[in-house]
N, C-alpha and C. Protein backbone atom coordinates (compact mmCIF):
# COMPACT_ATOMS: atom_id res chain seq x y z
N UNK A 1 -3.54 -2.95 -1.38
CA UNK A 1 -2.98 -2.41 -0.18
C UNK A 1 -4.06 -1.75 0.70
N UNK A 2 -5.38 -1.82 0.04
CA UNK A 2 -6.20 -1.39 0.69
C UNK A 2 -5.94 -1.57 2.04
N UNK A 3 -6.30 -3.20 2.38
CA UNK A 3 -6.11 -3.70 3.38
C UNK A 3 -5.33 -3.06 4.60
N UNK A 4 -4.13 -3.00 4.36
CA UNK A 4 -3.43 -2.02 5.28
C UNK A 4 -3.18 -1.02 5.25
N UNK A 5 -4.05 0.14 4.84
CA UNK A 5 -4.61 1.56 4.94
C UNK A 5 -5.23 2.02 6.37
N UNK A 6 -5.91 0.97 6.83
CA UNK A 6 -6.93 0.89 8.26
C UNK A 6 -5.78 0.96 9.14
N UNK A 7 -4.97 0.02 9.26
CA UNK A 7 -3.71 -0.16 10.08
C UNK A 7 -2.47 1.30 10.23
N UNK A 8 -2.29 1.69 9.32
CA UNK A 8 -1.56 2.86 8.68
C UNK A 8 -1.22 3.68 10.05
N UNK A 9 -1.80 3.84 11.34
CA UNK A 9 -1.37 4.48 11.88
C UNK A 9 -0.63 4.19 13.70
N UNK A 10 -1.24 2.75 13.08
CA UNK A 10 -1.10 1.79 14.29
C UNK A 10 0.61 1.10 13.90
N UNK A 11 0.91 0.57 12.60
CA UNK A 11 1.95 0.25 11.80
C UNK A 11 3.34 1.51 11.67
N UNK A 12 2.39 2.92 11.62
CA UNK A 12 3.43 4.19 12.06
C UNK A 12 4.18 4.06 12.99
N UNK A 13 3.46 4.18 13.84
CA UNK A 13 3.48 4.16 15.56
C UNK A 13 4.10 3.07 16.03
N UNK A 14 4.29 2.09 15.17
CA UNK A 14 5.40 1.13 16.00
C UNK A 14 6.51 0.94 15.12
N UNK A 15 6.44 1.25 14.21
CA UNK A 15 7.87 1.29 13.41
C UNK A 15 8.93 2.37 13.66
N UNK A 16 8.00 3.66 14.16
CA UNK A 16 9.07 4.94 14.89
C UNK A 16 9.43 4.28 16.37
N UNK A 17 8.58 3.47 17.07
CA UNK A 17 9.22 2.91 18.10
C UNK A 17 10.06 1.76 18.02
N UNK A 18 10.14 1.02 16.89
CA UNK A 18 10.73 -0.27 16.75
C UNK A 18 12.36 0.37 16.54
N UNK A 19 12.47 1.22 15.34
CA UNK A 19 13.44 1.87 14.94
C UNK A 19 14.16 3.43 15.51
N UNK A 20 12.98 4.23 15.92
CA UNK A 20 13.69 5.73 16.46
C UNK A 20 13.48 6.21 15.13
N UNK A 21 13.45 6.07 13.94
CA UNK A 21 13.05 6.88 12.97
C UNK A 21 12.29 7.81 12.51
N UNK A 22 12.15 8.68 12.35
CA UNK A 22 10.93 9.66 12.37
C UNK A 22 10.63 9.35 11.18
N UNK A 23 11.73 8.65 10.08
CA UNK A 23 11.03 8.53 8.79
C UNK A 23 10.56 7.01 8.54
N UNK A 24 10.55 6.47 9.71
CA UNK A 24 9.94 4.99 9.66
C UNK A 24 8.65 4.84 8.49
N UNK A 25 7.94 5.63 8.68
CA UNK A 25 6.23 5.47 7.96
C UNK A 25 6.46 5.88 6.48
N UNK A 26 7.71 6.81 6.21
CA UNK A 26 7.47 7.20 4.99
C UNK A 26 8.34 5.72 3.69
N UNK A 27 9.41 5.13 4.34
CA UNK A 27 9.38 3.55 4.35
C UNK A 27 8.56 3.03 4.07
N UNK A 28 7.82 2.91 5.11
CA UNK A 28 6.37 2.42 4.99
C UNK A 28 5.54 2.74 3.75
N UNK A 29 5.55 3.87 3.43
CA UNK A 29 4.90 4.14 2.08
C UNK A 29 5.41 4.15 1.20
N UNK A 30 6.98 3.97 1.11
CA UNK A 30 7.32 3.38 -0.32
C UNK A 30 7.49 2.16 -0.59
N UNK A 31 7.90 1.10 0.56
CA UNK A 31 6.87 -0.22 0.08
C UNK A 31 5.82 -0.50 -0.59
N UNK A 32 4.78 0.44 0.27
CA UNK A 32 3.25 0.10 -0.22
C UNK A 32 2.91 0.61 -1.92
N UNK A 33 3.89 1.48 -2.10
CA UNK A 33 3.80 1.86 -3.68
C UNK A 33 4.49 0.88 -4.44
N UNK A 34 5.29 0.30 -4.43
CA UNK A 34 6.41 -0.28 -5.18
C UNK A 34 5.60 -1.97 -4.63
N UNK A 35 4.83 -2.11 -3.80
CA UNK A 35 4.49 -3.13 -3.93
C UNK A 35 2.82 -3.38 -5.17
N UNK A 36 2.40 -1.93 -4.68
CA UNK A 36 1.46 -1.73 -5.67
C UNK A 36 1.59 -1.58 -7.37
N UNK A 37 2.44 -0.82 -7.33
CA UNK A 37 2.94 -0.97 -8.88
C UNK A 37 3.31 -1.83 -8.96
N UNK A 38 3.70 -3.39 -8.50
CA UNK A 38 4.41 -4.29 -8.98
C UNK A 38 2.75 -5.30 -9.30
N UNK A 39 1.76 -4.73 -8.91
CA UNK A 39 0.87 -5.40 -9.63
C UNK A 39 -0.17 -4.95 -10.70
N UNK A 40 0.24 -3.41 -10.88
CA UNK A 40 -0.90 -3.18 -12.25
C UNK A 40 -0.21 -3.76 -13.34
N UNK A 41 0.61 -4.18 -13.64
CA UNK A 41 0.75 -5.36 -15.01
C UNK A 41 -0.61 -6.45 -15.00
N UNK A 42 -0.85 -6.80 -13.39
CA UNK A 42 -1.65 -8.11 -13.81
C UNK A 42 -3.08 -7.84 -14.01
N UNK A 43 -3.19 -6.49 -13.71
CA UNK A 43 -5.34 -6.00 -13.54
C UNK A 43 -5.66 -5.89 -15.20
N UNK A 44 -6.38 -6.93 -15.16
CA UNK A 44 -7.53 -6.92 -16.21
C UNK A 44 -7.72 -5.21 -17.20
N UNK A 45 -8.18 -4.90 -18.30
CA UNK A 45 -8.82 -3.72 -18.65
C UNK A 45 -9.87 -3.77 -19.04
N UNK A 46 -10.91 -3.49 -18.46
CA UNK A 46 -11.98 -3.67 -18.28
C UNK A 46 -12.50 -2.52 -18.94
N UNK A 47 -12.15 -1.84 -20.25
CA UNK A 47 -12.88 -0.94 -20.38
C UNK A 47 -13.49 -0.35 -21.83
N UNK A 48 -15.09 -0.46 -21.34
CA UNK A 48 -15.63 -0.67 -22.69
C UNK A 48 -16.66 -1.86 -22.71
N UNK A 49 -16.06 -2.83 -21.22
CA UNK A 49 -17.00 -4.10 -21.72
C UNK A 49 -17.76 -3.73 -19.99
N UNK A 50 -18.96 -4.33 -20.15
CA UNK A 50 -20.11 -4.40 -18.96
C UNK A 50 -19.36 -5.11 -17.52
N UNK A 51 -19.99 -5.09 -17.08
CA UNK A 51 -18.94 -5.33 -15.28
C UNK A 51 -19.76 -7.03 -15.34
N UNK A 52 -20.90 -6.66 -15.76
CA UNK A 52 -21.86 -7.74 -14.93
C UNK A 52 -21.11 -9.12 -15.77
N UNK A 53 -19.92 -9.29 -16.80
CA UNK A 53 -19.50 -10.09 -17.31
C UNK A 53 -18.39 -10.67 -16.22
């Protein structure tokens, strides 16, 4: 979700205008969690072994 961290305030700002919501963004951030947790099942554990592998 990195990716749309940069955006984060530009994506605010039109979702309180798209909707009138003042809680538009916080929406917004429980997507971005629930989309994020829906992928640490798949990350590797990498720990213990060298990166450069």
């Amino acid at each position: 979700m990195a990716i749309f961290g940069g955006f984060a305030q530009a994506i605010s700002t039109w979702l309180i205008k798209l909707t009138g919501d003042l809680h538009a963004p916080a929406w917004y951030v429980m997507v971005c969690v629930a989309l994020s947790c829906l992928t640490l099942p798949f990350i590797r554990d990498l720990t213990g072994k060298p990166l450069e592998d």
